[in-house]
PDB file of N, CA and C in Angstrom:
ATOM      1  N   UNK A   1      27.333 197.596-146.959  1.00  0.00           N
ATOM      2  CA  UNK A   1      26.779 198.779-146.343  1.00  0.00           C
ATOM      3  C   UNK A   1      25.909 199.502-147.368  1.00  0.00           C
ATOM      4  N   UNK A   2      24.628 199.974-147.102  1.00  0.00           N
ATOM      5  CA  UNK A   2      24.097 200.247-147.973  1.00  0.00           C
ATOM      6  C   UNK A   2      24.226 201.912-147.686  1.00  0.00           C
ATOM      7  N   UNK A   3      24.144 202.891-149.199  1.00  0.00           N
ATOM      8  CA  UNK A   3      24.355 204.239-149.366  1.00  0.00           C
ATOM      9  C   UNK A   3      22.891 204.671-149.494  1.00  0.00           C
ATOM     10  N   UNK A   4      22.654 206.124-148.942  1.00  0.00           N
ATOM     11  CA  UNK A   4      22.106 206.938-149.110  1.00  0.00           C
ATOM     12  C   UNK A   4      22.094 208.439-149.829  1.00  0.00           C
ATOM     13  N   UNK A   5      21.405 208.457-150.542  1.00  0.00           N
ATOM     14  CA  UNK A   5      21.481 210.013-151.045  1.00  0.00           C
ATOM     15  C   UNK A   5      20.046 211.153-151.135  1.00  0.00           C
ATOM     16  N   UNK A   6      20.661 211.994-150.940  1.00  0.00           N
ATOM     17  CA  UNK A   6      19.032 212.947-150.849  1.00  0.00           C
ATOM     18  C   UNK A   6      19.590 213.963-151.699  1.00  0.00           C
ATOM     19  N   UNK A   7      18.354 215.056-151.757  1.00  0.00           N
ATOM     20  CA  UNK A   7      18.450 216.597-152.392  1.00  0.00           C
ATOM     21  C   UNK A   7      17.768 217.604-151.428  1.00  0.00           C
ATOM     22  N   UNK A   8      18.115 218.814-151.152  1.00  0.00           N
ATOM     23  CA  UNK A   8      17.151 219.574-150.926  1.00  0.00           C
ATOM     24  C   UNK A   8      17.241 220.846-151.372  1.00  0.00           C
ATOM     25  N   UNK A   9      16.270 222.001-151.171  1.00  0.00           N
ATOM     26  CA  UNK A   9      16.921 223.667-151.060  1.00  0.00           C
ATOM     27  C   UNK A   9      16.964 224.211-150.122  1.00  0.00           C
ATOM     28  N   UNK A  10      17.868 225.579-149.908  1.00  0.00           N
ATOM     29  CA  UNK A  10      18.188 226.586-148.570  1.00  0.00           C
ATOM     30  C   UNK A  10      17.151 227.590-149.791  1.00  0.00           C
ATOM     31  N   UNK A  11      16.430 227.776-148.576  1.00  0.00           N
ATOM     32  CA  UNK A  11      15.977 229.685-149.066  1.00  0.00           C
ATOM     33  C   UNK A  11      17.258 230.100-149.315  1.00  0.00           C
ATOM     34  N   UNK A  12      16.941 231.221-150.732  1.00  0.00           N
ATOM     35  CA  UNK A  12      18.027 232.439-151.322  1.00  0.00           C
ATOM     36  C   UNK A  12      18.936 232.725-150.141  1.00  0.00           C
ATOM     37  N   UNK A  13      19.956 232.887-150.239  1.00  0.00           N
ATOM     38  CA  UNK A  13      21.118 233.552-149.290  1.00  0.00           C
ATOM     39  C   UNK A  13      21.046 233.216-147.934  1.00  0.00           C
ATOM     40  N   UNK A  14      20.951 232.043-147.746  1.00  0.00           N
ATOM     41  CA  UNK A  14      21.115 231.556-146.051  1.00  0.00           C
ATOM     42  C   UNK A  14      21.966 230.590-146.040  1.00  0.00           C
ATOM     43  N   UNK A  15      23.113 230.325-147.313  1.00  0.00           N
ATOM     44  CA  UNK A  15      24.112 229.165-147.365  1.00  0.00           C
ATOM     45  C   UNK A  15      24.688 229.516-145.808  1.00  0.00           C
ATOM     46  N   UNK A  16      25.045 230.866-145.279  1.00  0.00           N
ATOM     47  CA  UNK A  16      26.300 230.881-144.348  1.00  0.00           C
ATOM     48  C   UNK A  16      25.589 230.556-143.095  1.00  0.00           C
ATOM     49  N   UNK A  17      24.163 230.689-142.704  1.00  0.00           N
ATOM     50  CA  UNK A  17      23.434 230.540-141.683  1.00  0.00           C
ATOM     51  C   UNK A  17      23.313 228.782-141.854  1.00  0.00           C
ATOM     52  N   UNK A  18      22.851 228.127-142.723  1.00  0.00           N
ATOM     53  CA  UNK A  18      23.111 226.460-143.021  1.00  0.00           C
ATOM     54  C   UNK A  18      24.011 226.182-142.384  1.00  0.00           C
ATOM     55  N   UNK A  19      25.072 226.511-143.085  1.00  0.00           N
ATOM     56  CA  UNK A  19      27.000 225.762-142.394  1.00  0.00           C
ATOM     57  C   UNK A  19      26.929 226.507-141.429  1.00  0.00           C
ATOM     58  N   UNK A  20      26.683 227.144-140.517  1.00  0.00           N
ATOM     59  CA  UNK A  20      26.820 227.561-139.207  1.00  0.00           C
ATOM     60  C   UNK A  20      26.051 226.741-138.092  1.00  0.00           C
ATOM     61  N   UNK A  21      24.626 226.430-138.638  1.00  0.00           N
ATOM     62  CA  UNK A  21      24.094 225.668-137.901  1.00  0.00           C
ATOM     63  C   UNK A  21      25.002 224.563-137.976  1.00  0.00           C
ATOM     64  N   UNK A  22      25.133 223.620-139.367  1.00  0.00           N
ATOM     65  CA  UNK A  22      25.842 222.358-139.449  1.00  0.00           C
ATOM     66  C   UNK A  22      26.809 222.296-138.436  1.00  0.00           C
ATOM     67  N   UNK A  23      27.971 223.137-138.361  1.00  0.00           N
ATOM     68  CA  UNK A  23      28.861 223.438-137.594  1.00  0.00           C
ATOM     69  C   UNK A  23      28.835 223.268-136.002  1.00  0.00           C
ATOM     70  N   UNK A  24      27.799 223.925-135.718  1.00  0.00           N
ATOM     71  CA  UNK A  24      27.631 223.406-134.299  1.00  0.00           C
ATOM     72  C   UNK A  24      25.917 222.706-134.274  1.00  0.00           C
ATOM     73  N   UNK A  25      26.586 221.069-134.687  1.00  0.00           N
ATOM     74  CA  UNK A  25      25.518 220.079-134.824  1.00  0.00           C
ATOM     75  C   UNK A  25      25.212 219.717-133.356  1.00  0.00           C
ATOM     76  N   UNK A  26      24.142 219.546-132.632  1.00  0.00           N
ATOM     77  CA  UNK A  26      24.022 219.420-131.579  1.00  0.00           C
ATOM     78  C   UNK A  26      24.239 218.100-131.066  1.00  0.00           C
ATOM     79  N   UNK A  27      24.704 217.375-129.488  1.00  0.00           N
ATOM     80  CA  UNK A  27      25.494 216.270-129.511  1.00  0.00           C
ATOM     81  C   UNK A  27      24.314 215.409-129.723  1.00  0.00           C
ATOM     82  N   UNK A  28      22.803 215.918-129.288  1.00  0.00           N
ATOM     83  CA  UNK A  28      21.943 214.701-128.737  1.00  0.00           C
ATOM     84  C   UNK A  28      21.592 214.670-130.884  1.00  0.00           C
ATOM     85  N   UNK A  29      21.778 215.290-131.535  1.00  0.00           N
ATOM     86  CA  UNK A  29      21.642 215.025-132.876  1.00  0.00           C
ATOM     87  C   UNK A  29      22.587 214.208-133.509  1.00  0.00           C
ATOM     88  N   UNK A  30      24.040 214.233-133.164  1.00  0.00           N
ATOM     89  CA  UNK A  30      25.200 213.433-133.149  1.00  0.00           C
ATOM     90  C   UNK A  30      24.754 211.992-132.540  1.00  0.00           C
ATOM     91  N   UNK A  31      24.155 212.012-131.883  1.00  0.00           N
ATOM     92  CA  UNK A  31      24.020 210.542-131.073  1.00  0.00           C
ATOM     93  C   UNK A  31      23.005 209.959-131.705  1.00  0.00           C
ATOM     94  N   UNK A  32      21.695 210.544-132.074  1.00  0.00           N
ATOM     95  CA  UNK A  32      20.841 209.653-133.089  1.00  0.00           C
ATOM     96  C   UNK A  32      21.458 209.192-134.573  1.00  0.00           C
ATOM     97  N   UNK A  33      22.152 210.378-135.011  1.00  0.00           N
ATOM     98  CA  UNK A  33      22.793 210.042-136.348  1.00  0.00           C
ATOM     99  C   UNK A  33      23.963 208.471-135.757  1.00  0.00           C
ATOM    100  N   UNK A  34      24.403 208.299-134.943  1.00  0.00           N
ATOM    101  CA  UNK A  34      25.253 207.247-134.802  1.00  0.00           C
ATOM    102  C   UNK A  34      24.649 206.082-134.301  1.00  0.00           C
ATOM    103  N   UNK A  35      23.349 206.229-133.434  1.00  0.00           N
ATOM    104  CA  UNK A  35      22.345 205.471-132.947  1.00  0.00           C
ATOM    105  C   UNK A  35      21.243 204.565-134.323  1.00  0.00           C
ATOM    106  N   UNK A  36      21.256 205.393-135.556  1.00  0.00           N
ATOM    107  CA  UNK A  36      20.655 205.157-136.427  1.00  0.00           C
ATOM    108  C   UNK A  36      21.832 203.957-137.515  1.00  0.00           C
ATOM    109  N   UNK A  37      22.983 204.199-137.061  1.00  0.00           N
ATOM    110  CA  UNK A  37      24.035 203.942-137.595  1.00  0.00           C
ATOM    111  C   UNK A  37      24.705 204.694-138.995  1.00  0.00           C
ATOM    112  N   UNK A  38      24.057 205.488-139.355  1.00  0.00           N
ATOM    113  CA  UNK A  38      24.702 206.604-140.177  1.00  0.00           C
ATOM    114  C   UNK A  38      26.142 206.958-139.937  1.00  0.00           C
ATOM    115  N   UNK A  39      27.245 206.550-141.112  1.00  0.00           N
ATOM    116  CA  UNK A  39      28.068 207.029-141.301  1.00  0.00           C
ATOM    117  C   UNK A  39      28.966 207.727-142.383  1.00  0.00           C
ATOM    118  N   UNK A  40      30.400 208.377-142.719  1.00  0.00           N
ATOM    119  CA  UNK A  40      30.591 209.107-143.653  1.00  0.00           C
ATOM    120  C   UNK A  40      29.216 210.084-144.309  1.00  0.00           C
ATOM    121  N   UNK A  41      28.614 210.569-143.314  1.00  0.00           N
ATOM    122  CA  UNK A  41      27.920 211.651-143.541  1.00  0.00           C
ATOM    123  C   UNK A  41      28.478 212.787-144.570  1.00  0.00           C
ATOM    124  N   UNK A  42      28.558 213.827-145.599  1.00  0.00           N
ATOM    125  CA  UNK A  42      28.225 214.780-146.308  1.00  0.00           C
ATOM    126  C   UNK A  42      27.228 215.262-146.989  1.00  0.00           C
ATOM    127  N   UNK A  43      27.493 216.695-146.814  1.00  0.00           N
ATOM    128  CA  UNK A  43      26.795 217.360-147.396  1.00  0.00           C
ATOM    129  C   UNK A  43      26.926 218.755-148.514  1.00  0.00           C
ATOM    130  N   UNK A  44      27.070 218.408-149.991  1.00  0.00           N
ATOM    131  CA  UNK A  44      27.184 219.766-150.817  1.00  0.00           C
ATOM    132  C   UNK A  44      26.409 220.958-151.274  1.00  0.00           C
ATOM    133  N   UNK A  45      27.035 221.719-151.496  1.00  0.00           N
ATOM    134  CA  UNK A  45      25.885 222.607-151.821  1.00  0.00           C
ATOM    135  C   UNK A  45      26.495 223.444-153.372  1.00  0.00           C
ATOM    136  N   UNK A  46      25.490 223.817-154.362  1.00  0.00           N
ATOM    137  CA  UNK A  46      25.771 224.666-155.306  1.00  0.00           C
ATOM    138  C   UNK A  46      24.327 225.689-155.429  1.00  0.00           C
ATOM    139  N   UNK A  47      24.377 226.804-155.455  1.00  0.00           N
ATOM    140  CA  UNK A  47      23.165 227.510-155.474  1.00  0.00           C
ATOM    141  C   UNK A  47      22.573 227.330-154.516  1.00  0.00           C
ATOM    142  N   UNK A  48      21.660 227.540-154.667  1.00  0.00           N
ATOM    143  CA  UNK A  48      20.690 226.879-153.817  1.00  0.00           C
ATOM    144  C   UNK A  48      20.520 225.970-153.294  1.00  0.00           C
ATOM    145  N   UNK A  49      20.885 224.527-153.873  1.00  0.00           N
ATOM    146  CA  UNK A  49      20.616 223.175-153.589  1.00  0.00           C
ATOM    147  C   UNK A  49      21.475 222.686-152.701  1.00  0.00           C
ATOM    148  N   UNK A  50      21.289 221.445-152.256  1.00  0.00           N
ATOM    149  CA  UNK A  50      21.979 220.966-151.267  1.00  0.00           C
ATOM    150  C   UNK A  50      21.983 219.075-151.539  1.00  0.00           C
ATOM    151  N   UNK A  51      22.929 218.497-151.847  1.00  0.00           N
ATOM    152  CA  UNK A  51      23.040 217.526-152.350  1.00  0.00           C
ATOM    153  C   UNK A  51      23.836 216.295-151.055  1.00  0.00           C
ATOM    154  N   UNK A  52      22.824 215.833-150.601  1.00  0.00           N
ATOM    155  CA  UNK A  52      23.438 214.323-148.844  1.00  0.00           C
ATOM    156  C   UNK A  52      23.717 213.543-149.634  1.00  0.00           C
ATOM    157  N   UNK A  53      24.926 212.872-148.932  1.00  0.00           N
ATOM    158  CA  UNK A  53      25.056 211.300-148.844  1.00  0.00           C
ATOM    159  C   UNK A  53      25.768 210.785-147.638  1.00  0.00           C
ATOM    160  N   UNK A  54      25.176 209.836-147.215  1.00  0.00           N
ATOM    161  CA  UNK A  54      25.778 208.878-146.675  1.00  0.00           C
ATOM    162  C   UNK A  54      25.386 207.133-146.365  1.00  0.00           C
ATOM    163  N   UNK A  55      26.228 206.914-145.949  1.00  0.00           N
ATOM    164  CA  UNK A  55      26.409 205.259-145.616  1.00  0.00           C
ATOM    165  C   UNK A  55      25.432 204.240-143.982  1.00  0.00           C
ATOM    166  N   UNK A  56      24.888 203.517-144.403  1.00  0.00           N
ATOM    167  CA  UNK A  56      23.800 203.105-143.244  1.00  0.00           C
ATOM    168  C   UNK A  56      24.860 201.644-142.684  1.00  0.00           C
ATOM    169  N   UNK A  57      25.152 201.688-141.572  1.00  0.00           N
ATOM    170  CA  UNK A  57      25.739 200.569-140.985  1.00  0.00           C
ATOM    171  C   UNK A  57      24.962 199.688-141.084  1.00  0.00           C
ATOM    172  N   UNK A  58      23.586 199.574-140.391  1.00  0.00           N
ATOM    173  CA  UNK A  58      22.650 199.088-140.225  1.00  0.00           C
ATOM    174  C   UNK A  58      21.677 198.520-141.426  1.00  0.00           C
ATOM    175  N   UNK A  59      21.934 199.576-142.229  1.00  0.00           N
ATOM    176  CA  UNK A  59      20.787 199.621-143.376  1.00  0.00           C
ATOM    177  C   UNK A  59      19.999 200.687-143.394  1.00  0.00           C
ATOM    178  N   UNK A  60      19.429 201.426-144.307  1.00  0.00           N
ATOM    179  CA  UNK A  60      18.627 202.511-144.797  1.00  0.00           C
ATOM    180  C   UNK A  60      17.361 202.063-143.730  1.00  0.00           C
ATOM    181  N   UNK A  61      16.772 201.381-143.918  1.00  0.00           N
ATOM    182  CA  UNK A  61      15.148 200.928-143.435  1.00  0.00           C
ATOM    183  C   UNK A  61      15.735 201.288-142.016  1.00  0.00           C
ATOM    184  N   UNK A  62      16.849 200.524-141.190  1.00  0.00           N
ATOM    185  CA  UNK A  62      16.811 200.865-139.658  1.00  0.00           C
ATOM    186  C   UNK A  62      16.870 202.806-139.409  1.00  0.00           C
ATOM    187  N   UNK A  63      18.286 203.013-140.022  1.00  0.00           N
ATOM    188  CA  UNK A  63      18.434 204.580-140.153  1.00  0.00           C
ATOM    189  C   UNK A  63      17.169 205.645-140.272  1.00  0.00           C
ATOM    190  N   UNK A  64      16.250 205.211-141.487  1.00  0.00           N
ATOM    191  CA  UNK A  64      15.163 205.983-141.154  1.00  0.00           C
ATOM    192  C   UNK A  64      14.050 205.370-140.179  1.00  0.00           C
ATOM    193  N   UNK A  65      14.044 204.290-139.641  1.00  0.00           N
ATOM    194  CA  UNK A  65      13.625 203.890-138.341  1.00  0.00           C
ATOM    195  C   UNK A  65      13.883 204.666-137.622  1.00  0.00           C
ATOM    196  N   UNK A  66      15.021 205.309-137.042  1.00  0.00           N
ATOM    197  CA  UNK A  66      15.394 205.576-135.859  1.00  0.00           C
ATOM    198  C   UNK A  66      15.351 207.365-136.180  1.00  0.00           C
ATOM    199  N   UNK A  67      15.475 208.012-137.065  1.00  0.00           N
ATOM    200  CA  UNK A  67      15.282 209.085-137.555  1.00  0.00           C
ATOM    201  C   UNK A  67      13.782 209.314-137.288  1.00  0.00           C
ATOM    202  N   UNK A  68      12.835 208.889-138.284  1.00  0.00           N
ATOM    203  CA  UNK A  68      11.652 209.114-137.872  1.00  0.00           C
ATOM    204  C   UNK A  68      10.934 209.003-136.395  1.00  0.00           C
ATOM    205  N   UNK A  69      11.404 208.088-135.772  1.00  0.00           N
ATOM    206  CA  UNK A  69      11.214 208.243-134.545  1.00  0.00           C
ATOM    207  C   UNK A  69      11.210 209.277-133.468  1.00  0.00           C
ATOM    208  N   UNK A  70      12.845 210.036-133.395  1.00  0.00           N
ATOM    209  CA  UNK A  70      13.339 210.987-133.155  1.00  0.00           C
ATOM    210  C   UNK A  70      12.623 211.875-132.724  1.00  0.00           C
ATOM    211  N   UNK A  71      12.684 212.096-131.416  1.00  0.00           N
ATOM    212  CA  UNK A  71      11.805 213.582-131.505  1.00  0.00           C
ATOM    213  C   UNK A  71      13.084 214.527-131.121  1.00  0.00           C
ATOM    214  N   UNK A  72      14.511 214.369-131.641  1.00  0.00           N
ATOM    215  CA  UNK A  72      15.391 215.070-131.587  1.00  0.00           C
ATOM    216  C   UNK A  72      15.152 215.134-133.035  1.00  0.00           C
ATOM    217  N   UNK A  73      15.092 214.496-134.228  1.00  0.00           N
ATOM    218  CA  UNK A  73      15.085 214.689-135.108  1.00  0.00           C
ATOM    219  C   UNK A  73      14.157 216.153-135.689  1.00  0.00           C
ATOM    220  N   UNK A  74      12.920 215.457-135.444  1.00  0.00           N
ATOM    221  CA  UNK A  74      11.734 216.329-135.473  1.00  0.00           C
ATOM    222  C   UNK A  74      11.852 217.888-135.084  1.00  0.00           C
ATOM    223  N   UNK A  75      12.798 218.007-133.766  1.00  0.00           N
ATOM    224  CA  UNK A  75      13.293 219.425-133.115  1.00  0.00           C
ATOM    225  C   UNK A  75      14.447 219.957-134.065  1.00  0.00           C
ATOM    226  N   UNK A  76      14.978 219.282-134.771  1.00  0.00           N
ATOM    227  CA  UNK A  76      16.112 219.650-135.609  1.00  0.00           C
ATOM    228  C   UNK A  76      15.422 219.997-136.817  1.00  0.00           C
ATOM    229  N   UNK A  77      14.328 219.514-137.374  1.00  0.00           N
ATOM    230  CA  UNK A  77      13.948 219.813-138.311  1.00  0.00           C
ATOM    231  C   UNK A  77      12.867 221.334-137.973  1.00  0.00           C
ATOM    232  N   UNK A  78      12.723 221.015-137.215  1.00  0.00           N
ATOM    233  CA  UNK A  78      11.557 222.806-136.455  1.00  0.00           C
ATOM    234  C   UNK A  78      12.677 223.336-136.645  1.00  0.00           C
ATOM    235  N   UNK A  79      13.724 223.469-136.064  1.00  0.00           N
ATOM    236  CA  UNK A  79      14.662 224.544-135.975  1.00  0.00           C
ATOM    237  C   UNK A  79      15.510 225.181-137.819  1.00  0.00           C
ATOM    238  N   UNK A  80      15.425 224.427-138.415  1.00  0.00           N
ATOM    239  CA  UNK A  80      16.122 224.086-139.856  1.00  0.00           C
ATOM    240  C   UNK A  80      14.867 225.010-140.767  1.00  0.00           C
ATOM    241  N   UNK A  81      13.699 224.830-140.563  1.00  0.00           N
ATOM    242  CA  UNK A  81      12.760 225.208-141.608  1.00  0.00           C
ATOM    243  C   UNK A  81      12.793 226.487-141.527  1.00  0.00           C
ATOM    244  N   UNK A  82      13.343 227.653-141.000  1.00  0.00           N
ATOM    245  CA  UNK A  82      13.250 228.933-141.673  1.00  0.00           C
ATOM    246  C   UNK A  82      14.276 228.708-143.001  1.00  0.00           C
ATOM    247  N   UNK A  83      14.748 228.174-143.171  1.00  0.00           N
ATOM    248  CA  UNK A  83      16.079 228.253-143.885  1.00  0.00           C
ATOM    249  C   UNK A  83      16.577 227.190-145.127  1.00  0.00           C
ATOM    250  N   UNK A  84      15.317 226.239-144.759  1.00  0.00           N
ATOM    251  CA  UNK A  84      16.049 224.400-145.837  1.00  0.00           C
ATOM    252  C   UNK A  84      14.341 224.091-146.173  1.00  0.00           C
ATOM    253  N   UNK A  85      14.468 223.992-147.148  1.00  0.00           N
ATOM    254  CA  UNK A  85      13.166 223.532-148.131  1.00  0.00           C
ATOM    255  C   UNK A  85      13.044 222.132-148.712  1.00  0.00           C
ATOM    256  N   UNK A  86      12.508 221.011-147.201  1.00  0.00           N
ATOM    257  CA  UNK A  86      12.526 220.024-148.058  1.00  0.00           C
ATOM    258  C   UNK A  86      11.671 219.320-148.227  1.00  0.00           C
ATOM    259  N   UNK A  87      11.407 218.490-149.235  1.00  0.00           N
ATOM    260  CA  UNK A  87      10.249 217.608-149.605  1.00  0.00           C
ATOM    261  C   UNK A  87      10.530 216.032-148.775  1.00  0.00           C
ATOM    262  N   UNK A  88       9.324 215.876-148.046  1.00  0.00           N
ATOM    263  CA  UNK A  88       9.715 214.513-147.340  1.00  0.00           C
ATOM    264  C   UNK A  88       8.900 213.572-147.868  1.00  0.00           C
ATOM    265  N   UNK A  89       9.167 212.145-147.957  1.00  0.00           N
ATOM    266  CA  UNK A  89       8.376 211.341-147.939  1.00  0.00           C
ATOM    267  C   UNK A  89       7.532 211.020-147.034  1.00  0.00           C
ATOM    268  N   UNK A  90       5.932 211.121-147.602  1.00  0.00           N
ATOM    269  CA  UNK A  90       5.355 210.694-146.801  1.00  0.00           C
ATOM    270  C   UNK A  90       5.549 209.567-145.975  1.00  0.00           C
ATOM    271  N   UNK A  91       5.892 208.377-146.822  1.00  0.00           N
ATOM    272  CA  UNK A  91       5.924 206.577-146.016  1.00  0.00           C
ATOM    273  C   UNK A  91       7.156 207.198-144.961  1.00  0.00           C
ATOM    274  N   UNK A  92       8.172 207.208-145.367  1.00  0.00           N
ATOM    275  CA  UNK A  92       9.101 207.474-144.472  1.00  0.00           C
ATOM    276  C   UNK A  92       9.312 208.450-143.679  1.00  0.00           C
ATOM    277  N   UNK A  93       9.229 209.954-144.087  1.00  0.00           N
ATOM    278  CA  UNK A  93       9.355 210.952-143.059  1.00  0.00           C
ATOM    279  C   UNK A  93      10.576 210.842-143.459  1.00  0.00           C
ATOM    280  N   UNK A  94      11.375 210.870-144.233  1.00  0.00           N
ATOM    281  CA  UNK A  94      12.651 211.184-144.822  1.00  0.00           C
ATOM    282  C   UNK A  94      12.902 212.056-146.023  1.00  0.00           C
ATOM    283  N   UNK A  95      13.845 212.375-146.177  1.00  0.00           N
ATOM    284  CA  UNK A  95      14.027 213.063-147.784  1.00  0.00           C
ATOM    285  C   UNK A  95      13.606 211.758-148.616  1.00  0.00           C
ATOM    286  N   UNK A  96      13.206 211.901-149.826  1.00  0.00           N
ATOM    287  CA  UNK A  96      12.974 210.705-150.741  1.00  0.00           C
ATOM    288  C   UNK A  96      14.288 210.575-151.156  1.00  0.00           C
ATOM    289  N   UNK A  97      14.994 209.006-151.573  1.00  0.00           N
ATOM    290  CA  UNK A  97      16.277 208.548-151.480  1.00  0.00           C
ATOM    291  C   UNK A  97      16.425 208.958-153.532  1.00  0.00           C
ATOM    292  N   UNK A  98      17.250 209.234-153.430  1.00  0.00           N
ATOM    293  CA  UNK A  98      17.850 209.313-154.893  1.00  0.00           C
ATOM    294  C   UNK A  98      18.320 207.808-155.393  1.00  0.00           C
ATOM    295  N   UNK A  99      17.530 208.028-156.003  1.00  0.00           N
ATOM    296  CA  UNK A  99      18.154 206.642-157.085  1.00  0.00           C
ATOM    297  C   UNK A  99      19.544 206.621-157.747  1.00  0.00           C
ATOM    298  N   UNK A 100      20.388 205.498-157.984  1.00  0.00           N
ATOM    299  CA  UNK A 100      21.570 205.633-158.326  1.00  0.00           C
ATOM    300  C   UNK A 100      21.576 205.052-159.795  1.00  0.00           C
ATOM    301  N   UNK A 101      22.090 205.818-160.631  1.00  0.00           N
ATOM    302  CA  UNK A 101      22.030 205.055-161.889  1.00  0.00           C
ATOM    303  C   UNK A 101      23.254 204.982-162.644  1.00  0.00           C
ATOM    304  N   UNK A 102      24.493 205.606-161.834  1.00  0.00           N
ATOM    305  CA  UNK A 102      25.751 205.097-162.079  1.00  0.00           C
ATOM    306  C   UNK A 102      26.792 204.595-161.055  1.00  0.00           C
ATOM    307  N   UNK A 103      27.541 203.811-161.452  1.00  0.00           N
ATOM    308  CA  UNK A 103      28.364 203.893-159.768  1.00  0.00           C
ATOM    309  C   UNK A 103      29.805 203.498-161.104  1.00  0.00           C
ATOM    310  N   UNK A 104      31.120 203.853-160.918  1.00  0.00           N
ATOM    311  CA  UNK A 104      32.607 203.496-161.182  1.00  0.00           C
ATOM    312  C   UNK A 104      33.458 203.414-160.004  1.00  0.00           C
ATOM    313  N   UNK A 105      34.007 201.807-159.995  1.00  0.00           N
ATOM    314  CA  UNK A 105      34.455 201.737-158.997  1.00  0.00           C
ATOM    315  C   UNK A 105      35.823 201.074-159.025  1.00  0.00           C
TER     316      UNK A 105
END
């Protein structure tokens, strides 16, 4: 199964408005994330930042296949930008994937 990881920022003081949205994730957003095959989804936060990972059933390449596609995605992301500052990749239309340069297992 291949892993994913991203970064992003929340504008100053909107951590509790973030996890509120997260909280009530919408189902048709639930269904692409499982449609994409995305699983063990998280997400941390310190300061400002906001640190994803998760696991592609499928594979990364299908996951952001089906993400970019999305025009649930796309509506999730309109709705998110008063509040989350993120840099996308152009090729993909994804967060750019973090490179891994340790793993202990």
């Amino acid at each position: 199964m291949e892993k994913y990881a991203w970064k992003a920022r929340i504008v100053s003081g909107t951590i509790e408005e973030y996890v509120r949205r997260h909280d009530a994730l919408w189902d048709e957003m639930k269904q692409v994330l499982s449609e994409a095959g995305i699983v063990n989804y998280t997400i941390w936060n310190v300061g400002d930042e906001l640190f994803g990972y998760y696991e592609c059933e499928k594979g990364i390449e299908h996951a952001a296949r089906v993400q970019r596609e999305s025009p649930i995605v796309e509506k999730w992301n309109e709705y998110m930008k008063d509040i989350l500052i993120m840099e996308l990749d152009p090729i993909t239309g994804a967060q750019p994937q973090l490179k891994k340069v340790f793993s202990f297992k």
